[in-house]
Structures are given as structure tokens and as C-alpha cells.
Protein backbone atom coordinates (compact mmCIF):
# COMPACT_ATOMS: atom_id res chain seq x y z
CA UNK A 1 -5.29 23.20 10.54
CA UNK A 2 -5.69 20.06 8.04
CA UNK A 3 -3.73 17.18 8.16
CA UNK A 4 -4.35 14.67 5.70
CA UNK A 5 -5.03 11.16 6.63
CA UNK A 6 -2.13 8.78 5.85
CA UNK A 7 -4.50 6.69 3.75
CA UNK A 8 -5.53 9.54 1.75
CA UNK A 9 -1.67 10.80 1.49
CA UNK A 10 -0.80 7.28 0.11
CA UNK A 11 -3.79 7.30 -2.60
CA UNK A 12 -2.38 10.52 -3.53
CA UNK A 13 0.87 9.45 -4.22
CA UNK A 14 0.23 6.32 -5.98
CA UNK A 15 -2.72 8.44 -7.97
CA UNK A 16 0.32 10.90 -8.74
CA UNK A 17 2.69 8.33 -10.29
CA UNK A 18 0.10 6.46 -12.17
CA UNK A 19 0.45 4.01 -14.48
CA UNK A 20 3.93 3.65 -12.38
CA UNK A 21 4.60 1.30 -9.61
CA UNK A 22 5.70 2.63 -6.27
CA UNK A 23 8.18 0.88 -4.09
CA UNK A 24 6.85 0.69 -0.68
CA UNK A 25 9.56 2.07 0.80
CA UNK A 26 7.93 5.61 -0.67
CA UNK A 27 4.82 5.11 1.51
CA UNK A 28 7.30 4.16 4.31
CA UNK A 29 9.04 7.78 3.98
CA UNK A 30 5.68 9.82 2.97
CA UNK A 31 4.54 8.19 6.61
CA UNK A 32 7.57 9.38 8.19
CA UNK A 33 7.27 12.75 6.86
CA UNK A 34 3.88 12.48 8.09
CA UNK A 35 4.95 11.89 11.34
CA UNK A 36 3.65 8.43 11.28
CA UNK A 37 5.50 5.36 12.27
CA UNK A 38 7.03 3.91 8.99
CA UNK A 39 5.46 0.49 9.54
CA UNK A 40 1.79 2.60 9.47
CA UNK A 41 2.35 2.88 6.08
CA UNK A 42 2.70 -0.59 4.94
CA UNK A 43 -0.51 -1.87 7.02
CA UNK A 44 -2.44 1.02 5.08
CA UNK A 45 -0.98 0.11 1.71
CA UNK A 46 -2.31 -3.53 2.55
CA UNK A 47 -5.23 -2.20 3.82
CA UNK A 48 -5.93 0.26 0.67
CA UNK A 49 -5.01 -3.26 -1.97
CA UNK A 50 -7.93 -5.03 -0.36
CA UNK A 51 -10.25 -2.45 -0.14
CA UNK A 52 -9.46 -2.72 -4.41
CA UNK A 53 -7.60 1.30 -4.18
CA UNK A 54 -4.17 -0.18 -5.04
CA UNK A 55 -2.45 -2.83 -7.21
CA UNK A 56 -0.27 -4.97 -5.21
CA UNK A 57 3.00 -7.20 -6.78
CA UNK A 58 6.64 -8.41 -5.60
CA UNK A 59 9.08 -7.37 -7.66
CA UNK A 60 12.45 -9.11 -9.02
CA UNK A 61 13.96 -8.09 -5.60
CA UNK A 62 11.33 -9.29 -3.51
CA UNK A 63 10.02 -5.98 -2.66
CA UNK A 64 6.76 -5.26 -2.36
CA UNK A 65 5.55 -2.18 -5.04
CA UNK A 66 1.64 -1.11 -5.31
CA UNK A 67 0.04 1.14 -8.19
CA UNK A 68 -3.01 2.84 -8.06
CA UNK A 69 -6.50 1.11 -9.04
CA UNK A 70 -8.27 3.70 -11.35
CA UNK A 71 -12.14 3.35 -9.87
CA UNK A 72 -13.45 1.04 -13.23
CA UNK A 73 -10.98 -1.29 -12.34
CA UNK A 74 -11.38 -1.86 -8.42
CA UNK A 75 -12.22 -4.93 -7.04
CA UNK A 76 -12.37 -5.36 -3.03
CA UNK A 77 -10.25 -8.48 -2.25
CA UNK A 78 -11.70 -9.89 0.67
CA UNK A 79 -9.42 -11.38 3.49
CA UNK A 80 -9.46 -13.00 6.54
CA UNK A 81 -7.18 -11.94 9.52
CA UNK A 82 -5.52 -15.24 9.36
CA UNK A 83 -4.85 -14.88 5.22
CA UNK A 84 -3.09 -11.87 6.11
CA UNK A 85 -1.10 -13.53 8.80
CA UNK A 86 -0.33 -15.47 6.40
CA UNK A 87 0.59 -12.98 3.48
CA UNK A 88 2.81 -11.20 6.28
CA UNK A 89 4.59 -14.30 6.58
CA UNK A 90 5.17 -15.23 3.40
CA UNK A 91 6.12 -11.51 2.31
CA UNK A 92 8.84 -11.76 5.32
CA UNK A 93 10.50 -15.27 4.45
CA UNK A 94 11.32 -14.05 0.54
């Protein structure tokens, strides 16, 4: 039987509500329903904004939301591990 990889479900859904953002607590359930550990989700989601699949931004509440990067627009965003140390960080403190 197929079973679809978590990074593929989470294109998927972000593909399904474009031009929309999606709150990454979405991702965090679809993972869940996957029977992935919630936290999977949101190390994919980074993972699938720097590999240029996803649009990443912080909302007015300080939540993270991504929307899907249609292919003419994708840019890889290259990162260090440190960087996302970093990002982690700094996405924690707000």
C-alpha cells in the first residue's frame, strides 16, 4: 500500500490552498494524521522554504504561515546549520 511522504503531503496542501497562506499549525495536524510526530512537520516546512517549494512569513501573531512557490517563482535559499539555529531561535523568542 502507498503512503505518501510527509513532504509530498505538505506540498499538496499548500499547492491545494494556493494563492492562500497556511498556518503551520495545518502541517502540524496533516503530520499527525499522518502518523508523524507534529514537530516533523515544521522541520519539513523549513526544509521545503529553502529548497524554494514554499513561501515562508510571520504573521501579526507571530505565527509562522508558508504558501506554495509555483515552479517560475522558486528560488533555493541556501542555509547553513548554524543560520537555522539561529532562525529556530529567533522564531521561538517572538
Amino acid at each position: 500500500m502507498y503512503s505518501p511522504t510527509l513532504k509530498s503531503s505538505i506540498v499538496q496542501l499548500a499547492k491545494s490552498e494556493y494563492p492562500n497562506w497556511v498556518h503551520s499549525g495545518r502541517f502540524e495536524k496533516l503530520a499527525f494524521e499522518l502518523r508523524y510526530k507534529s514537530s516533523n512537520a515544521g522541520r519539513r516546512c523549513r526544509e521545503l522554504y529553502h529548497e524554494g517549494y514554499l513561501e515562508r512569513r510571520i504573521n501579526e501573531q507571530k505565527c509562522v504561515e508558508y504558501k506554495y512557490q509555483p515552479r517560475e517563482n522558486r528560488e533555493i535559499v541556501p542555509i547553513s546549520r548554524e543560520e537555522e539555529e539561529k532562525d529556530i531561535l529567533t522564531l521561538a523568542i517572538q
